[in-house]
C-alpha atoms as a PDB file:
ATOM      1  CA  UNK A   1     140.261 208.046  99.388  1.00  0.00           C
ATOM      2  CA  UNK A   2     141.167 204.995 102.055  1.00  0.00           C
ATOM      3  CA  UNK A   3     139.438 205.360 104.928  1.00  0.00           C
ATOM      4  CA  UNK A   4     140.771 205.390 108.561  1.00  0.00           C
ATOM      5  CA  UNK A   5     139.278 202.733 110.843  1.00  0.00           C
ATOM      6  CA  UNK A   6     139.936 201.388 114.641  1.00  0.00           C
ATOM      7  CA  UNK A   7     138.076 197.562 114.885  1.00  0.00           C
ATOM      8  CA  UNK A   8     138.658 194.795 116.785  1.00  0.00           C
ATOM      9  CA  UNK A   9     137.786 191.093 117.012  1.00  0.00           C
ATOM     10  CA  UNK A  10     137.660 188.612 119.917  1.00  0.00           C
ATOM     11  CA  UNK A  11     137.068 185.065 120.498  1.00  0.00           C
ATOM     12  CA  UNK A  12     136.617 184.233 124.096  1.00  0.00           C
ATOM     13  CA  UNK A  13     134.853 183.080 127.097  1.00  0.00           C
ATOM     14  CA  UNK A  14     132.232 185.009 128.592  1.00  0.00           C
ATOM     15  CA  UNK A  15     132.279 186.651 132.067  1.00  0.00           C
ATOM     16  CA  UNK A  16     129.765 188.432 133.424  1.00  0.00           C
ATOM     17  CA  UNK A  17     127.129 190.192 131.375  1.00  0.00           C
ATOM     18  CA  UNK A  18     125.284 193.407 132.861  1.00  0.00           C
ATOM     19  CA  UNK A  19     122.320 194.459 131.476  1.00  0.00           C
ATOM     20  CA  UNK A  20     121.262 197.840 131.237  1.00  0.00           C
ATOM     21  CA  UNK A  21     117.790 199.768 129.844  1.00  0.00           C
ATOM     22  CA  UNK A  22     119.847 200.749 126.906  1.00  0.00           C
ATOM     23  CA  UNK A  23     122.899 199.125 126.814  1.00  0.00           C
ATOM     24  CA  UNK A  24     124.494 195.546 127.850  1.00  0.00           C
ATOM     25  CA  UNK A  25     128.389 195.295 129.148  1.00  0.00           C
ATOM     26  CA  UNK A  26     129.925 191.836 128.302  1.00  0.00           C
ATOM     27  CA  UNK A  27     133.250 191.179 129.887  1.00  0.00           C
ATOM     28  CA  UNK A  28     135.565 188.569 127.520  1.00  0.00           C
ATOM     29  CA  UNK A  29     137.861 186.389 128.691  1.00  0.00           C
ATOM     30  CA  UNK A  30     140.916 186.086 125.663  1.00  0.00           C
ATOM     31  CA  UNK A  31     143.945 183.977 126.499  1.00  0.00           C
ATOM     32  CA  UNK A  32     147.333 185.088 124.703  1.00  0.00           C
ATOM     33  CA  UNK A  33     150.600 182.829 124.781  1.00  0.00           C
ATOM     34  CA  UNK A  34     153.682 184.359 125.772  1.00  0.00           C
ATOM     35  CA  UNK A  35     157.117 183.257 126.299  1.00  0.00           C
ATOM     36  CA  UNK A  36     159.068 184.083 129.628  1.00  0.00           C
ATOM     37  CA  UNK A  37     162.110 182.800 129.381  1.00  0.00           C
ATOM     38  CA  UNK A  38     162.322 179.343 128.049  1.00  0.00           C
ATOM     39  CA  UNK A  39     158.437 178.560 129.162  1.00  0.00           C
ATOM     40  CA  UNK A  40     155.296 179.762 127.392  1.00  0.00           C
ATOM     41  CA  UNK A  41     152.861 181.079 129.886  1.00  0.00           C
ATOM     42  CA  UNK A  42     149.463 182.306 129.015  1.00  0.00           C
ATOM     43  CA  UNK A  43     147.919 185.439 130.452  1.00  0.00           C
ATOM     44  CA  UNK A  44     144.114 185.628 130.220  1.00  0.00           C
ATOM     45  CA  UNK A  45     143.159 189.011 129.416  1.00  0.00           C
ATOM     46  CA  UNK A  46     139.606 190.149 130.177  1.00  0.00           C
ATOM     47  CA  UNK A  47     137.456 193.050 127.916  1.00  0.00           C
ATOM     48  CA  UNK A  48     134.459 194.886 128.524  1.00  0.00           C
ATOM     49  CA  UNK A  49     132.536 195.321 125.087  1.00  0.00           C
ATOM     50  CA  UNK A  50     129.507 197.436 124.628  1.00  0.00           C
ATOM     51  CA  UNK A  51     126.587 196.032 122.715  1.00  0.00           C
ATOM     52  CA  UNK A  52     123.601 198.447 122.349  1.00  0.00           C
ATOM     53  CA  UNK A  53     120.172 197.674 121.205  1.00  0.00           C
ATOM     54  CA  UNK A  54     120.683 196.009 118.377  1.00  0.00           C
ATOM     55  CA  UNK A  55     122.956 193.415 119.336  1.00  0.00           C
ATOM     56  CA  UNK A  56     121.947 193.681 123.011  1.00  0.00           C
ATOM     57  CA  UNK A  57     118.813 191.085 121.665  1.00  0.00           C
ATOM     58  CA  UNK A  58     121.600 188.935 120.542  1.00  0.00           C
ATOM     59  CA  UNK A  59     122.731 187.972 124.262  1.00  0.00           C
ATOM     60  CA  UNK A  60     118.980 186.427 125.721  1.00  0.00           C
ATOM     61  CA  UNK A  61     120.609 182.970 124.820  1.00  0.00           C
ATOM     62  CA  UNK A  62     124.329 183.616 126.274  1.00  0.00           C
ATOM     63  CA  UNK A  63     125.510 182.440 129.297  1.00  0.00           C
ATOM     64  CA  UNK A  64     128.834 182.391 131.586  1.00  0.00           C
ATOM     65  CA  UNK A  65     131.299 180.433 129.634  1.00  0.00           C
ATOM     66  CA  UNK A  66     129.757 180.405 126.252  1.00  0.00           C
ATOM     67  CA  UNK A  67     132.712 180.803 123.394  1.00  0.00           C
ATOM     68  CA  UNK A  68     131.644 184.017 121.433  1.00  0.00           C
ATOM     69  CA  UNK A  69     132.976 185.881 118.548  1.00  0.00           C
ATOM     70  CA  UNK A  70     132.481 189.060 118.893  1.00  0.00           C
ATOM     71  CA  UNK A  71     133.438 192.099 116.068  1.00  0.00           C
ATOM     72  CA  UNK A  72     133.095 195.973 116.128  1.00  0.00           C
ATOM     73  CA  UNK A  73     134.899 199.302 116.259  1.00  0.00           C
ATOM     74  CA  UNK A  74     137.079 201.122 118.767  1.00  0.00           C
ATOM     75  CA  UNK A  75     135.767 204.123 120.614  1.00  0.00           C
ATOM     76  CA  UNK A  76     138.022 207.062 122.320  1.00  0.00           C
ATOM     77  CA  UNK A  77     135.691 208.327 124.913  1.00  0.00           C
ATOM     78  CA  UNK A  78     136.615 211.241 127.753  1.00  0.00           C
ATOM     79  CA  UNK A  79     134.470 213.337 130.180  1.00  0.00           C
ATOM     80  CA  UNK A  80     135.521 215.981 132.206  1.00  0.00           C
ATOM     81  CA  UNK A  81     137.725 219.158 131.894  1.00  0.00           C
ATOM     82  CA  UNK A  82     141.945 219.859 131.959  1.00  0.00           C
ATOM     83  CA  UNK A  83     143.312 217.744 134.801  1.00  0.00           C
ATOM     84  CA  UNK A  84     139.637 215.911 135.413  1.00  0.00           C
ATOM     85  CA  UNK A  85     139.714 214.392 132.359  1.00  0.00           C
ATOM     86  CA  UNK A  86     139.372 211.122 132.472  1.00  0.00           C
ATOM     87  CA  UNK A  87     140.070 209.103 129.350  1.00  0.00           C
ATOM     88  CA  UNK A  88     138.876 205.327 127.916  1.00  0.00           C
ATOM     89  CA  UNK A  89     138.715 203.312 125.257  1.00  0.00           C
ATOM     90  CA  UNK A  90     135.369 201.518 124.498  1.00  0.00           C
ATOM     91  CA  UNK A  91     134.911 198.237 122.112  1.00  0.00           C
ATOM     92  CA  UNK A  92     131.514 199.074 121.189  1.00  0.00           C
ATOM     93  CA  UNK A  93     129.927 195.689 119.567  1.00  0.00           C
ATOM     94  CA  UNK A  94     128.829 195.420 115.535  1.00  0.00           C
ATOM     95  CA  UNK A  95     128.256 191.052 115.716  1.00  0.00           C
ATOM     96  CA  UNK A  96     128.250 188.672 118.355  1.00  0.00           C
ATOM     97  CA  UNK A  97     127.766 185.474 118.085  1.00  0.00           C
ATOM     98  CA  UNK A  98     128.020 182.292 120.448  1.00  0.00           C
ATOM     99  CA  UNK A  99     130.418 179.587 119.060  1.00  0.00           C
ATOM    100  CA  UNK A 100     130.108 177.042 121.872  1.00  0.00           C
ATOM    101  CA  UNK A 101     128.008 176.765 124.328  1.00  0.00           C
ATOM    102  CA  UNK A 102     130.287 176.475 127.916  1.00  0.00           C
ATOM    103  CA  UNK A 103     129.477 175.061 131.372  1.00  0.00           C
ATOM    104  CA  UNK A 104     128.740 177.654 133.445  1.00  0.00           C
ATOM    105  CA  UNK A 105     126.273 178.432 135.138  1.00  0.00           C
ATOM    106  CA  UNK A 106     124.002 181.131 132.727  1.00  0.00           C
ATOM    107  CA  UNK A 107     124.342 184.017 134.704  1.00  0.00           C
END
């Protein structure tokens, strides 16, 4: 029987990383190509990506800038009830690795 599945994959630039007890938020910088009109303009589009415990060890070397690959499944999340729902979608990390190391400043 096939099997139903929401994943994603990035390459990008890292942001800023926040570090929690249990969990670590990366934001990703991914830059997409577009064509307005007869140009090509590219809009940089930035995602937050979960990484808990066991990938969380993963980010002790990453820094600002660093070119990462990162890999994992799509989350639906919601809290609250009727019209306080409030809905999101989480990229909750699976691998994450650093494919460059960039110039920032390691933050």
């Amino acid at each position: 029987m096939p099997q139903n599945i929401a994943e994603f994959r990035i390459i990008g630039r890292v942001g800023k990383i926040t570090k929690r007890e249990k969990v670590s938020y990366v934001n990703i910088a991914a830059n997409y190509n577009r064509r307005d009109g007869d140009e090509w303009k590219q809009d940089t589009i930035w995602n937050s990506v979960v990484c808990f415990a066991n990938i969380a060890s993963h980010l002790e070397n990453v820094g600002k800038g660093d070119l990462v690959h990162v890999t994992g499944k799509v989350r639906e999340g919601w809290h609250g009830e009727s019209v306080e729902t409030t809905y999101r979608t989480e990229l909750i990390a699976d691998t994450f690795s650093v494919l460059a190391k960039g110039s920032g400043d390691g933050e």
